[in-house]
C-alpha atoms as a PDB file:
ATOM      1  CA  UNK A   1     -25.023  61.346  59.060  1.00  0.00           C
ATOM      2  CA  UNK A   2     -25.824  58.289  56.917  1.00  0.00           C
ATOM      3  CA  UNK A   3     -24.250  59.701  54.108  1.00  0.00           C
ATOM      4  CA  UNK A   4     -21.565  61.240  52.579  1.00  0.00           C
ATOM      5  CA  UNK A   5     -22.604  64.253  50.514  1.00  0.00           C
ATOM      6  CA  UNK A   6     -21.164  65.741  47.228  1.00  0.00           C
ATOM      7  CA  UNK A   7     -21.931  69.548  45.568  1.00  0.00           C
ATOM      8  CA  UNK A   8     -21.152  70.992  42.747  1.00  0.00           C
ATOM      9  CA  UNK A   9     -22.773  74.089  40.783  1.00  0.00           C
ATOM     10  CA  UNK A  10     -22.973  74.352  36.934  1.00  0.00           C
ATOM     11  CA  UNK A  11     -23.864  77.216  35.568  1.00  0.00           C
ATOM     12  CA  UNK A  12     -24.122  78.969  31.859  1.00  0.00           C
ATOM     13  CA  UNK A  13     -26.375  82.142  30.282  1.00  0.00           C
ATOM     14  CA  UNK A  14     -26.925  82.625  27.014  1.00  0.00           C
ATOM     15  CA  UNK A  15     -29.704  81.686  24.590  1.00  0.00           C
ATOM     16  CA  UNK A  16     -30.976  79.338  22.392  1.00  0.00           C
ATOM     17  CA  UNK A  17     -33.322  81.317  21.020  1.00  0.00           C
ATOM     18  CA  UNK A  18     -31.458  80.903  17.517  1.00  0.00           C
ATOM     19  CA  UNK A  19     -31.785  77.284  17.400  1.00  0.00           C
ATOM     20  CA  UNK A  20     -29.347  73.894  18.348  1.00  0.00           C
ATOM     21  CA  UNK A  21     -26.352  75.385  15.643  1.00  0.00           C
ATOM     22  CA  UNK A  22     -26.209  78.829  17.451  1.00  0.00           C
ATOM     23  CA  UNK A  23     -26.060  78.471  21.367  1.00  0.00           C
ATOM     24  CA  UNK A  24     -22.572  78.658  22.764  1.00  0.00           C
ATOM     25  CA  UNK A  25     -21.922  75.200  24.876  1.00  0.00           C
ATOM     26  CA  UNK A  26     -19.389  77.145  26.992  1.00  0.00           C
ATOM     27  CA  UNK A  27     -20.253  76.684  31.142  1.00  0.00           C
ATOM     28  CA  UNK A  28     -18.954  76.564  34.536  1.00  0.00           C
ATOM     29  CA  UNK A  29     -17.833  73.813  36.869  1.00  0.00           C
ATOM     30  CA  UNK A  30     -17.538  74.788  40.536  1.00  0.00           C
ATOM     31  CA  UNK A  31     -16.721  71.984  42.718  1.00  0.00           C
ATOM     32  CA  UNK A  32     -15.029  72.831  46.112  1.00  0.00           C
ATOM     33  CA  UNK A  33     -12.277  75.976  45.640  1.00  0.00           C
ATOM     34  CA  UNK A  34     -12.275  74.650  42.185  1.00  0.00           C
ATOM     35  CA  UNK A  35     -14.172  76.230  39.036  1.00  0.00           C
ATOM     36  CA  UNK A  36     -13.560  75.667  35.085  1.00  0.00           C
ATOM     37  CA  UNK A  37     -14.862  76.489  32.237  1.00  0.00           C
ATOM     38  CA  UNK A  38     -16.299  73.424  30.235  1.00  0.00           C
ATOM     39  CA  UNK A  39     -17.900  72.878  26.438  1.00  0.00           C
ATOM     40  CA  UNK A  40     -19.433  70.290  25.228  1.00  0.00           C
ATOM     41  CA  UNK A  41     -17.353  67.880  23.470  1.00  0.00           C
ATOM     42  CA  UNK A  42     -16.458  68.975  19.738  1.00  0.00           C
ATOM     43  CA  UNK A  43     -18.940  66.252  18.035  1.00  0.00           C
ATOM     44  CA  UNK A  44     -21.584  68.143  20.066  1.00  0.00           C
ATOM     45  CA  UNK A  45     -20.798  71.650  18.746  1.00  0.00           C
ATOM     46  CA  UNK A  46     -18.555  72.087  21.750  1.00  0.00           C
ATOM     47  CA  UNK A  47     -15.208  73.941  21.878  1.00  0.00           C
ATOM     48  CA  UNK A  48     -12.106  71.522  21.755  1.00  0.00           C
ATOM     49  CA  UNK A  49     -10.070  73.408  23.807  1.00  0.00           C
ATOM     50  CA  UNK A  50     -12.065  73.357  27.144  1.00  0.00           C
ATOM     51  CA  UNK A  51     -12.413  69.724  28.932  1.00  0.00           C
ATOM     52  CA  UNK A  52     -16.490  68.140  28.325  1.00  0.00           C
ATOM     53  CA  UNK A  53     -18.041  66.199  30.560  1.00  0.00           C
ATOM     54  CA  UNK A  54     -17.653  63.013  28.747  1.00  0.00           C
ATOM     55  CA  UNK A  55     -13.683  63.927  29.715  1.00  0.00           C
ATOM     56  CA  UNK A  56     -14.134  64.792  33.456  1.00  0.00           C
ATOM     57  CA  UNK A  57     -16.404  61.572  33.861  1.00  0.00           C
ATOM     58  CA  UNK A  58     -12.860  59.713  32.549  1.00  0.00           C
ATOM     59  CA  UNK A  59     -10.875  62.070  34.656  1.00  0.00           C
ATOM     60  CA  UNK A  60     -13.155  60.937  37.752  1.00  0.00           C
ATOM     61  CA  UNK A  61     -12.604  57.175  37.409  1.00  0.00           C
ATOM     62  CA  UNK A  62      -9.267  57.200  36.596  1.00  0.00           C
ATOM     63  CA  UNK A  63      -8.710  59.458  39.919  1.00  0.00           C
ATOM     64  CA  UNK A  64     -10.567  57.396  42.103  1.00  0.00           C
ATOM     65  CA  UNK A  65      -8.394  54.759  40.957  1.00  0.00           C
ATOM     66  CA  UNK A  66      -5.568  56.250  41.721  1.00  0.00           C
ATOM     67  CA  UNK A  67      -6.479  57.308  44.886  1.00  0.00           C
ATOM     68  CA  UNK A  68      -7.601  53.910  46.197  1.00  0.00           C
ATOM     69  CA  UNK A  69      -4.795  52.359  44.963  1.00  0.00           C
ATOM     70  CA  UNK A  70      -2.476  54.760  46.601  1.00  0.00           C
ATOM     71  CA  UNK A  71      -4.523  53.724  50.091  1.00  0.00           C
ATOM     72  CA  UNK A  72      -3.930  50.159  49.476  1.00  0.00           C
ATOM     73  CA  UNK A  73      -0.269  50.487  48.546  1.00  0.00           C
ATOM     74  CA  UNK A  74       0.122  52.234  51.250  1.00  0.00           C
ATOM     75  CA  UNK A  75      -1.344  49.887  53.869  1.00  0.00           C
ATOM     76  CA  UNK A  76       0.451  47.143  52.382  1.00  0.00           C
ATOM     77  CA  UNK A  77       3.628  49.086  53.118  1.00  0.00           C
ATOM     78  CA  UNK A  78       4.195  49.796  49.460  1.00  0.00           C
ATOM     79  CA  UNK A  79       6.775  52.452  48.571  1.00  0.00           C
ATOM     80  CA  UNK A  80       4.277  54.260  45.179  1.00  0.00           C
ATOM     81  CA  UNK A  81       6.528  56.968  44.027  1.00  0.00           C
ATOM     82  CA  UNK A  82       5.148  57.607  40.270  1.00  0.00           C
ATOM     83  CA  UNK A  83       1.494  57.104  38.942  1.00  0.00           C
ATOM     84  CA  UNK A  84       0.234  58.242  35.377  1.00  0.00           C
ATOM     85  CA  UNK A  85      -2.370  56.809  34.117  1.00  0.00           C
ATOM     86  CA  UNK A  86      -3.571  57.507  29.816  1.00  0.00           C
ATOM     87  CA  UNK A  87      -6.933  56.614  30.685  1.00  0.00           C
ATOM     88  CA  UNK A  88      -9.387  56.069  27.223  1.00  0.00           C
ATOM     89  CA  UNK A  89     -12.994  56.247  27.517  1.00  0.00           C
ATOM     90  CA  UNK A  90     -15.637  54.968  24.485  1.00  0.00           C
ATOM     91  CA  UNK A  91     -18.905  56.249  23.548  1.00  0.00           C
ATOM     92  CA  UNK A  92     -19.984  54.398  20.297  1.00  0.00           C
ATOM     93  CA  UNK A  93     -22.209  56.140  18.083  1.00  0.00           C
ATOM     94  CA  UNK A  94     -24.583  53.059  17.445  1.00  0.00           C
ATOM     95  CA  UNK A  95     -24.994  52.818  21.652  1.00  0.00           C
ATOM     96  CA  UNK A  96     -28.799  53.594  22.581  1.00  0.00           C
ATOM     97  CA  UNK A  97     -28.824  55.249  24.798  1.00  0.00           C
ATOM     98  CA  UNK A  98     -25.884  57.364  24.192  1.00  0.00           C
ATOM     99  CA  UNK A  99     -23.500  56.672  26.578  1.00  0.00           C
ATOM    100  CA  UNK A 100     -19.685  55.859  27.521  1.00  0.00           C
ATOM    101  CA  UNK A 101     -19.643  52.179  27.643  1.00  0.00           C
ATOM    102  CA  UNK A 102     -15.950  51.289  28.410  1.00  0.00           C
ATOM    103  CA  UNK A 103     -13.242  52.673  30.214  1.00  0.00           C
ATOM    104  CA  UNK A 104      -9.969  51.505  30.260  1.00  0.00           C
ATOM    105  CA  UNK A 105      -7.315  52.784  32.538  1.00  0.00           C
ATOM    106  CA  UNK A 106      -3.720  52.320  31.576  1.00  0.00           C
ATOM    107  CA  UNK A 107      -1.816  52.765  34.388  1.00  0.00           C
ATOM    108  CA  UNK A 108       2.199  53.231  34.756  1.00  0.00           C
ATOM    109  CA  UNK A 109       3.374  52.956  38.990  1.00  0.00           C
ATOM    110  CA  UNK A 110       6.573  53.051  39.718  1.00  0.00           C
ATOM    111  CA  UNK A 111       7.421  51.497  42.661  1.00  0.00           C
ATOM    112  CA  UNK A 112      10.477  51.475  45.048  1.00  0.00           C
ATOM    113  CA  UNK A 113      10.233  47.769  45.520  1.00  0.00           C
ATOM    114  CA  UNK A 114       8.037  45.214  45.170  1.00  0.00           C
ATOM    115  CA  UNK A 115       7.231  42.067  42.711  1.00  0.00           C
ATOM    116  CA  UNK A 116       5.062  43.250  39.590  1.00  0.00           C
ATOM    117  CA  UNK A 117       2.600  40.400  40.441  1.00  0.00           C
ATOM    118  CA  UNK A 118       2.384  42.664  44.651  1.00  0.00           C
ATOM    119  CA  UNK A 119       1.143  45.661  42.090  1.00  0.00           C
ATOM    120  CA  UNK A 120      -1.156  44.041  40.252  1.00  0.00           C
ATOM    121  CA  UNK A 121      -2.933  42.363  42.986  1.00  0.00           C
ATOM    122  CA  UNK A 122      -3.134  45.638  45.052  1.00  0.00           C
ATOM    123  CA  UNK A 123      -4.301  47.370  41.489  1.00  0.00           C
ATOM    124  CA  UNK A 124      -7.517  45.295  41.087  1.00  0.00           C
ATOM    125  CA  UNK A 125      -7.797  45.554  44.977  1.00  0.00           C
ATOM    126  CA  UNK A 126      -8.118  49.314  44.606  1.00  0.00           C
ATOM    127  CA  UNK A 127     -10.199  48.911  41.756  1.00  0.00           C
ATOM    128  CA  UNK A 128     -12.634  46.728  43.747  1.00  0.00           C
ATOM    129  CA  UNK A 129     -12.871  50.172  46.107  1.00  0.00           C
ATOM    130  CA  UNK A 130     -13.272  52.506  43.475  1.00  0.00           C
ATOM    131  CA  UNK A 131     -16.507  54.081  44.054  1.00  0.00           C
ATOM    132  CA  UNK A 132     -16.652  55.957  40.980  1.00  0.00           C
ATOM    133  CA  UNK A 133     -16.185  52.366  38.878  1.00  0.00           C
ATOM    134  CA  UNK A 134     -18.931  50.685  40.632  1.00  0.00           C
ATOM    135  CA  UNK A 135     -21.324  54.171  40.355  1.00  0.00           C
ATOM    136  CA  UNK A 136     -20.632  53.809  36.932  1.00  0.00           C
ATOM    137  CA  UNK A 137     -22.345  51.525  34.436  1.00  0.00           C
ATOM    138  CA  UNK A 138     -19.836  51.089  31.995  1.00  0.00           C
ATOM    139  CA  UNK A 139     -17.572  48.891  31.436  1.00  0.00           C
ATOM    140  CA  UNK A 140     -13.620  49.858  34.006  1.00  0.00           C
ATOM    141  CA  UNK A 141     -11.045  47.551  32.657  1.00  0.00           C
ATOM    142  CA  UNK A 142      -7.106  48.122  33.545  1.00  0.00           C
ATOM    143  CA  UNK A 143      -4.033  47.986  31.437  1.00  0.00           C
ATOM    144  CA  UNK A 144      -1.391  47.758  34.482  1.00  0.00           C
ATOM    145  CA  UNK A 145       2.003  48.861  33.685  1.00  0.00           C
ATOM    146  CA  UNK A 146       4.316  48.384  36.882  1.00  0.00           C
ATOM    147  CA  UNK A 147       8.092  49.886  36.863  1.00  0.00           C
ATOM    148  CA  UNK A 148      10.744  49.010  40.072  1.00  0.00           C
ATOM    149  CA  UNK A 149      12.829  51.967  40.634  1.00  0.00           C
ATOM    150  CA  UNK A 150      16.108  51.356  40.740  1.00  0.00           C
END
């Protein structure tokens, strides 16, 4: 295999018959074991309560961030014990074509020990692994909050 291969099924019924206004933006998100329901986001006519797929774009880079950092912590024999991250993403209105053009991951790790200057440097490590940043063409930029355990 030269490849590594990703599926996913998305699926909605309904009609649109009664024009943009009417349709209900309410679908499904299977990936793995894994399904949702999704909307479109509530500028788009979407319900608020269900993630949209401006949100689960987010939700993808900041994951892959976490997830390569946690494999570069841990091969630099780095005790991670906490990670949240309030990740932000942008989508100006102005932007043709419409489209997120900056993310910005604001990581908190807690770490066990290590100097916060260690974290950082593994941080933009990971983040030059990420393969959702570098599928992405907006803008990934990281505000890198590091907290020693005590």
């Amino acid at each position: 295999m030269n490849a590594h291969v990703y599926e996913s099924t998305v699926s909605w019924s309904g009609s649109t018959g009664a024009g943009y206004a009417e349709y209900d933006r309410r679908h499904r998100v299977s990936a793995g074991e894994t399904s949702m329901s999704v909307s479109a986001d509530r500028a788009f006519r979407g319900d608020p309560a269900l993630p949209n797929p401006e949100q689960l774009v987010l939700a993808a880079a900041s994951s892959c961030q976490l997830l390569s950092f946690l494999a570069v912590a841990a091969r630099a024999g780095v005790d991670v014990i906490d990670y949240r991250d309030e990740a932000t993403a942008i989508m100006p209105l102005r932007a043709r074509p419409m489209r997120i053009t900056e993310i910005v991951l604001s990581p908190t790790v807690t770490v066990r020990q290590a100097e916060t200057e260690t974290i950082v440097r593994l941080m933009h490590e990971a983040h030059a692994e990420c393969f959702i940043a570098h599928s992405l063409t907006a803008s990934v930029e990281m505000d890198i909050t590091v907290e020693v355990a005590a």
